[in-house]
N, C-alpha and C. Protein backbone atom coordinates (compact mmCIF):
# COMPACT_ATOMS: atom_id res chain seq x y z
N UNK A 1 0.85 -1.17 0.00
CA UNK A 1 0.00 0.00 0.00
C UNK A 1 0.89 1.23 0.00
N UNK A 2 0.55 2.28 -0.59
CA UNK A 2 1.00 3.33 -0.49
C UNK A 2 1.14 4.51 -0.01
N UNK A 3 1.93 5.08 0.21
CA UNK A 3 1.74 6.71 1.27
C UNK A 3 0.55 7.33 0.78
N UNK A 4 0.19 8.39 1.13
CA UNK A 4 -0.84 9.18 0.82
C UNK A 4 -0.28 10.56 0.35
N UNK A 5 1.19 10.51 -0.42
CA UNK A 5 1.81 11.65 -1.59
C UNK A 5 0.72 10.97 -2.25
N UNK A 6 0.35 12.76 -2.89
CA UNK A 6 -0.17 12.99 -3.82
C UNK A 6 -2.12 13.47 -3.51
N UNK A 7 -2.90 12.97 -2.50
CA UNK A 7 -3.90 13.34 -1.79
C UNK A 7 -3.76 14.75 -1.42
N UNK A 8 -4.92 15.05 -1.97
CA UNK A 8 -5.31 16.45 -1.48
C UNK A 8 -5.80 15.87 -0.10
N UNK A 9 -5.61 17.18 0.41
CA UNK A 9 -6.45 17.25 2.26
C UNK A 9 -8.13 16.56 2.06
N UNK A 10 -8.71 16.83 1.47
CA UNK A 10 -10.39 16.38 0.91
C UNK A 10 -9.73 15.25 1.12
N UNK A 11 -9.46 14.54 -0.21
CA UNK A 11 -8.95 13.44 -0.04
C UNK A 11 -8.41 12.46 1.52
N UNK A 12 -7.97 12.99 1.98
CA UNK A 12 -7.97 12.45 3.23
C UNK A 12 -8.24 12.43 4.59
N UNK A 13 -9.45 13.63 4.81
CA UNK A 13 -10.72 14.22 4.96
C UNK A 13 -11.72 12.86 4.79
N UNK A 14 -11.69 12.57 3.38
CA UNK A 14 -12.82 11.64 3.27
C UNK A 14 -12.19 9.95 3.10
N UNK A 15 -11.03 9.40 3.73
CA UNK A 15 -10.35 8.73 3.97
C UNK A 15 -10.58 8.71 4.90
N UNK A 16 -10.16 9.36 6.46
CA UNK A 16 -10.12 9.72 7.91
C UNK A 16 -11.38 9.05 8.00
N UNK A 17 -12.86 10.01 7.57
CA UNK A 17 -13.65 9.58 8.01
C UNK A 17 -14.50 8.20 7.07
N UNK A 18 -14.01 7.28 5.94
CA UNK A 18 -14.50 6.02 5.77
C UNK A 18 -13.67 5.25 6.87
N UNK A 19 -12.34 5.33 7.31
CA UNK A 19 -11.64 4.31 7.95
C UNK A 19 -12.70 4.62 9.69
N UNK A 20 -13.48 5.45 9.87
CA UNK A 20 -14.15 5.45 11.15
C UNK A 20 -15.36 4.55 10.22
N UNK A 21 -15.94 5.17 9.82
CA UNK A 21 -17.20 4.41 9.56
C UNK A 21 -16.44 2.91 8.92
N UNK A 22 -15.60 2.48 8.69
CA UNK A 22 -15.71 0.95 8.67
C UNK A 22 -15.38 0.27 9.90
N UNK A 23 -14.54 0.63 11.22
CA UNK A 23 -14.08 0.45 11.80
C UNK A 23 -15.38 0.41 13.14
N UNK A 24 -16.84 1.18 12.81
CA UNK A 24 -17.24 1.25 13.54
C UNK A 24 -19.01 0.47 12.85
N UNK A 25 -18.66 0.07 11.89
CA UNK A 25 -19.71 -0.52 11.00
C UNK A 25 -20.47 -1.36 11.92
N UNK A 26 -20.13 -2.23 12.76
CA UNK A 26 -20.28 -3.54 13.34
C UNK A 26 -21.23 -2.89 14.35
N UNK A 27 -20.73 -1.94 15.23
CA UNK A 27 -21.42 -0.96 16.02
C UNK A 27 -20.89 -1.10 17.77
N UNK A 28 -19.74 -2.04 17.14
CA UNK A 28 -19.06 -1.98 18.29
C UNK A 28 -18.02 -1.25 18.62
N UNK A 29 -17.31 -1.24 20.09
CA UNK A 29 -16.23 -0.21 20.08
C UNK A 29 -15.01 -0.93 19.44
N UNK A 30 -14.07 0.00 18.84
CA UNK A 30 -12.56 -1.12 18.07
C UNK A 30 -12.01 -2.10 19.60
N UNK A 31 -11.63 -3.45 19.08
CA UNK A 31 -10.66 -3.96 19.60
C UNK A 31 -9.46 -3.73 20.10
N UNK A 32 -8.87 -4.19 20.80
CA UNK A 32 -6.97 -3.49 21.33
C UNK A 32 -6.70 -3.89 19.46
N UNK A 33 -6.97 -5.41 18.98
CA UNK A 33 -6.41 -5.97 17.78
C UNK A 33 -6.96 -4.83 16.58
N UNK A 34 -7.50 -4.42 16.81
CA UNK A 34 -8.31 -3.77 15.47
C UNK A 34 -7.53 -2.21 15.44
N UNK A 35 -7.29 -1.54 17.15
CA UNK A 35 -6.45 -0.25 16.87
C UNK A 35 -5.05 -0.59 17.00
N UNK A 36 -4.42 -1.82 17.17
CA UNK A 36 -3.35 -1.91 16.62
C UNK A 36 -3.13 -1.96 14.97
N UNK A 37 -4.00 -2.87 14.58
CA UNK A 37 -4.02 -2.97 13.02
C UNK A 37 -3.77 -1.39 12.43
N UNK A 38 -4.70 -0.92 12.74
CA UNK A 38 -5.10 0.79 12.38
C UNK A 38 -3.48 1.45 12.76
N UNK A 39 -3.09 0.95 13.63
CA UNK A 39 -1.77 2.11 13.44
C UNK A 39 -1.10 1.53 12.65
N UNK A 40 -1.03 0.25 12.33
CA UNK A 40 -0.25 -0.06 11.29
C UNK A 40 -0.29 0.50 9.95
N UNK A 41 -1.27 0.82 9.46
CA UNK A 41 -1.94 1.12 8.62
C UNK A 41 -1.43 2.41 8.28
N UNK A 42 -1.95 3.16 9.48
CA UNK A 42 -1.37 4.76 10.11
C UNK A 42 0.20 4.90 9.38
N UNK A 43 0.81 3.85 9.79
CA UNK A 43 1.92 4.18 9.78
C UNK A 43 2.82 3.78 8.24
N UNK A 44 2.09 2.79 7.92
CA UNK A 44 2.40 2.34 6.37
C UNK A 44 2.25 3.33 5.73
N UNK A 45 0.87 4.35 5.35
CA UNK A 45 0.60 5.17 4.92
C UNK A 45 1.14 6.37 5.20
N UNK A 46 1.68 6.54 6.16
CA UNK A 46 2.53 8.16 6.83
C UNK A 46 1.13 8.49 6.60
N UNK A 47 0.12 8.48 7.69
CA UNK A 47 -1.05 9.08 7.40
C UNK A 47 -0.68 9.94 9.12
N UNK A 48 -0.04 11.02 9.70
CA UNK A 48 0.72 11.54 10.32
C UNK A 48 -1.01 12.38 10.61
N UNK A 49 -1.44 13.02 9.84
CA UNK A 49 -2.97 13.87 10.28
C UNK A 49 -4.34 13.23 10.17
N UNK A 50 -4.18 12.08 10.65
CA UNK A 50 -5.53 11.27 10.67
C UNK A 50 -6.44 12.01 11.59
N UNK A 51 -6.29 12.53 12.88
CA UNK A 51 -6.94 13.35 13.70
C UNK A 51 -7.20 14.39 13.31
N UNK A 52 -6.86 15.20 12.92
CA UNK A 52 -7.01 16.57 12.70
C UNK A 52 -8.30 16.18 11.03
N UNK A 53 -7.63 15.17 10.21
CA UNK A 53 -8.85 14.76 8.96
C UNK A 53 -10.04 14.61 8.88
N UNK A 54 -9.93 13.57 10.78
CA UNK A 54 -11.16 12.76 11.15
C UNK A 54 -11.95 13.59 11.87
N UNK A 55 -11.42 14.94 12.40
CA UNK A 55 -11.72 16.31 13.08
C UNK A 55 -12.82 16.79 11.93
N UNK A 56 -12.22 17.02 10.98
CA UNK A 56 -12.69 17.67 9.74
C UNK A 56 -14.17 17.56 9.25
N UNK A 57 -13.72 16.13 8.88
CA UNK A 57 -14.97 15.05 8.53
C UNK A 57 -16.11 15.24 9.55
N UNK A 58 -15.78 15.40 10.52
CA UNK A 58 -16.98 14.67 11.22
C UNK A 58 -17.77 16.15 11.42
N UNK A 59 -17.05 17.46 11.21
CA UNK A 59 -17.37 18.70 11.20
C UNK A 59 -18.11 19.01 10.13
N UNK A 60 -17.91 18.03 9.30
CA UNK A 60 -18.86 18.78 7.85
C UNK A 60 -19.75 17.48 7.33
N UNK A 61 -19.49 16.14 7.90
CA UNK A 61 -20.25 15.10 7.47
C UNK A 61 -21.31 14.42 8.65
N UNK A 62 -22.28 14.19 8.35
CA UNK A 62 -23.21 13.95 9.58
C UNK A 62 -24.07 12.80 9.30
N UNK A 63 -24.26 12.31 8.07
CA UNK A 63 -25.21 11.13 7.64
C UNK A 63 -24.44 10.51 6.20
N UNK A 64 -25.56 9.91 6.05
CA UNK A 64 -24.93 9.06 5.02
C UNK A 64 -24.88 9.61 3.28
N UNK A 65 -26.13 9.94 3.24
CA UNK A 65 -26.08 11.04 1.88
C UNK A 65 -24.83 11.99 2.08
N UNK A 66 -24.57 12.84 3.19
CA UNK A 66 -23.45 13.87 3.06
C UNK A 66 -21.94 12.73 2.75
N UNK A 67 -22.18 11.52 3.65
CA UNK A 67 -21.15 11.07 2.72
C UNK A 67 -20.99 10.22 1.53
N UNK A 68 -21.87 9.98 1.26
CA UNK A 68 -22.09 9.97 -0.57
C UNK A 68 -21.66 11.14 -1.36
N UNK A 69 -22.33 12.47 -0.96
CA UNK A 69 -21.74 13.46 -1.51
C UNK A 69 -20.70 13.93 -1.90
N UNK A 70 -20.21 13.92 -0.50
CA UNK A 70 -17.77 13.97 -0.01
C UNK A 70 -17.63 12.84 -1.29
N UNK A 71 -17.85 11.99 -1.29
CA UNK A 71 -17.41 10.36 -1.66
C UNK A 71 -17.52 11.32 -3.15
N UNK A 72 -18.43 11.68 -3.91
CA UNK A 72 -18.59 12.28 -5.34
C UNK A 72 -17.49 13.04 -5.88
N UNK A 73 -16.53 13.73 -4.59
CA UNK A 73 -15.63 14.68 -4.69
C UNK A 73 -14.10 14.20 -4.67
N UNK A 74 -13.90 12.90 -4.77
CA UNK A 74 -12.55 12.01 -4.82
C UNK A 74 -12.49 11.80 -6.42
N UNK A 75 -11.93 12.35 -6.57
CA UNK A 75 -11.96 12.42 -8.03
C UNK A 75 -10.55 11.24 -8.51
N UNK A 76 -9.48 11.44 -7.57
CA UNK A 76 -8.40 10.56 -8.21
C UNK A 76 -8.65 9.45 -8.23
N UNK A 77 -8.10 8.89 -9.08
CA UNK A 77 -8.09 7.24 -8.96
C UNK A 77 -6.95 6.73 -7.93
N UNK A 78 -6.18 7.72 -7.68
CA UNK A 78 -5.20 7.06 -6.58
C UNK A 78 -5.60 7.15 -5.18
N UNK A 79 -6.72 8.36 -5.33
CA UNK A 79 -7.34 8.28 -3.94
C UNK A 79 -8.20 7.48 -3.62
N UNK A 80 -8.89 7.05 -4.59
CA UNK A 80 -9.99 5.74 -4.52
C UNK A 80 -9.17 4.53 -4.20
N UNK A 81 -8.42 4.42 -5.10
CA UNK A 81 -7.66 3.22 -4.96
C UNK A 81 -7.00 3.15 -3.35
N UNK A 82 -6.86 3.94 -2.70
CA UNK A 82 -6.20 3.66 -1.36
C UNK A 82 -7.03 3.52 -0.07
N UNK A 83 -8.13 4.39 -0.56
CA UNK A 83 -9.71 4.26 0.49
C UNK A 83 -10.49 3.18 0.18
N UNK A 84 -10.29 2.53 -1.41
CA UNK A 84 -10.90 1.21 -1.68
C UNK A 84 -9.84 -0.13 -0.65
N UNK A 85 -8.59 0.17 -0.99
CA UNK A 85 -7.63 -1.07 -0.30
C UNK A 85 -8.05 -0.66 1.15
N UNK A 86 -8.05 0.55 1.99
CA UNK A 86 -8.29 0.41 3.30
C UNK A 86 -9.23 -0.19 3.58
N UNK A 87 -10.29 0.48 3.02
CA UNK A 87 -11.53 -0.04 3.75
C UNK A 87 -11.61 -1.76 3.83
N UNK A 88 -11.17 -2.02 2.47
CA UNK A 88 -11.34 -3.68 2.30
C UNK A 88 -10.74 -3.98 3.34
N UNK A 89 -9.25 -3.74 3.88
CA UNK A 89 -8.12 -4.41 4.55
C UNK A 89 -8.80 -4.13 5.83
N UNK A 90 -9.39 -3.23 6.73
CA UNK A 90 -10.14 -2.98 7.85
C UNK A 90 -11.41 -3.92 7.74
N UNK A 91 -12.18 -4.17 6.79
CA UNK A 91 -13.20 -5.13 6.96
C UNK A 91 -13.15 -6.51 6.91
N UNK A 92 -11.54 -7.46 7.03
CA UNK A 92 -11.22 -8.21 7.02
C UNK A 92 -10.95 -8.77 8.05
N UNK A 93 -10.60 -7.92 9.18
CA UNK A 93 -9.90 -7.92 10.64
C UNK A 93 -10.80 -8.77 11.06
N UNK A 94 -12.04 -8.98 11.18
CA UNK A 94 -12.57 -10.14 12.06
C UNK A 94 -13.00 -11.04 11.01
N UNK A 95 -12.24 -11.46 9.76
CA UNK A 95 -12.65 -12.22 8.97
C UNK A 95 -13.92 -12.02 7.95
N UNK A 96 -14.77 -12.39 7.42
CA UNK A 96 -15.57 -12.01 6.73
C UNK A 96 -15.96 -10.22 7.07
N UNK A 97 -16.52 -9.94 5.79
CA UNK A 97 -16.66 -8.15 5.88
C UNK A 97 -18.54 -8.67 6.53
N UNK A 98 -18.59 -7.52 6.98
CA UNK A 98 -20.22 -7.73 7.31
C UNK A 98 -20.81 -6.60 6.65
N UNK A 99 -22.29 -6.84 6.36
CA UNK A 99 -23.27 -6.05 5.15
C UNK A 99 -22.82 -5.10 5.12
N UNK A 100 -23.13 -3.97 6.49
CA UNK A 100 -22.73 -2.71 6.78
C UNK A 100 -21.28 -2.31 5.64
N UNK A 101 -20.10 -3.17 5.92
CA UNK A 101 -18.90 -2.81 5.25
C UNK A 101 -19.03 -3.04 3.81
N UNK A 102 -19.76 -4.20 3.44
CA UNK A 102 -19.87 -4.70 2.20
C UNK A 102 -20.36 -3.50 1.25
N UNK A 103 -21.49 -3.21 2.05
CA UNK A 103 -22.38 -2.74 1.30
C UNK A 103 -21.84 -0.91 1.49
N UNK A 104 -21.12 -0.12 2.18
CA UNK A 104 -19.97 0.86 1.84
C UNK A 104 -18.81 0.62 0.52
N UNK A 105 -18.54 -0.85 0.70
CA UNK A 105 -17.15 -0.33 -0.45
C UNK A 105 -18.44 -0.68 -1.71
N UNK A 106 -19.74 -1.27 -1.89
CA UNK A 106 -20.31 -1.51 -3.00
C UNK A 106 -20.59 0.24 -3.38
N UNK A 107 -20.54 0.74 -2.42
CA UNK A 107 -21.69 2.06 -2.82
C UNK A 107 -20.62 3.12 -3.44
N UNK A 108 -19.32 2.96 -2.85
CA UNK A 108 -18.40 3.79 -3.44
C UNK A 108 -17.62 3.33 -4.84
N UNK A 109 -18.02 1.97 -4.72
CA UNK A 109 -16.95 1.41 -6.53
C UNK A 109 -18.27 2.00 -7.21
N UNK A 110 -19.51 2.03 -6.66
CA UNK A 110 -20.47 2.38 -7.63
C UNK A 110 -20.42 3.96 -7.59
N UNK A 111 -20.09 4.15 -7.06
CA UNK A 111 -19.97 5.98 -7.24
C UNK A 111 -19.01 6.51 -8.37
N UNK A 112 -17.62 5.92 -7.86
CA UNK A 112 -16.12 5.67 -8.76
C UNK A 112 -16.63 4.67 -9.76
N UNK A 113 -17.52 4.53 -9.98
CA UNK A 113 -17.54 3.46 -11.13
C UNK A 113 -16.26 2.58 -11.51
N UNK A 114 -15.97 1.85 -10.36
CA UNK A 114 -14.70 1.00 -10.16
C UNK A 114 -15.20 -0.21 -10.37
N UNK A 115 -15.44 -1.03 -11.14
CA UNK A 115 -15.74 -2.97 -10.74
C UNK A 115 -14.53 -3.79 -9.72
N UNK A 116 -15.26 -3.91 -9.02
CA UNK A 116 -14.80 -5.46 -7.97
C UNK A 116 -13.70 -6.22 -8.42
């Protein structure tokens, strides 16, 4: 996976806040295993302003249409491509993805008009 050169702030703005909403899909609180994973992640990516992103997000996004909307505004393919690999790689952690997650990365390849 790759750093996040080249992401605009949006871009990882609306990164910050899919890696909460997958992480919290289930509706439980994260695991010790699940926020270790996440810093790994953190740290693979030099994602160094995840707080201040996830600050952002949650300041201007409030439901699910608003983030459909954000989601309309990722225009790169390199930014998709890295919010598509997260999210997948976070909905794996307890083995099978569940609807909730499934049905997020379906709604965004269908946004990005990305196939599976």
């Amino acid at each position: 996976m790759s750093t996040l050169d080249g992401l605009t702030h949006e871009d990882k703005v609306f990164l910050a806040g899919s890696i909460q909403a997958i992480i919290l899909a289930d509706g439980n609180s994260p695991t010790p295993s699940e926020l270790a994973d996440l810093e790994k992640i953190f740290k693979r990516l030099d994602f160094q302003d995840y707080e201040d992103c996830l600050e952002d997000f949650e300041g201007r996004i409030d439901d699910e249409k608003a983030f459909l909307k954000a989601a309309m505004k990722v225009k790169s393919a390199q930014a998709q491509d890295v919010i598509l690999r997260v999210i997948y790689e976070l909905s794996l952690q307890n083995g099978l993805p569940n609807d909730s997650q499934e049905s997020m990365e379906r709604k965004l390849r269908t946004i990005w008009e990305r196939p599976k």
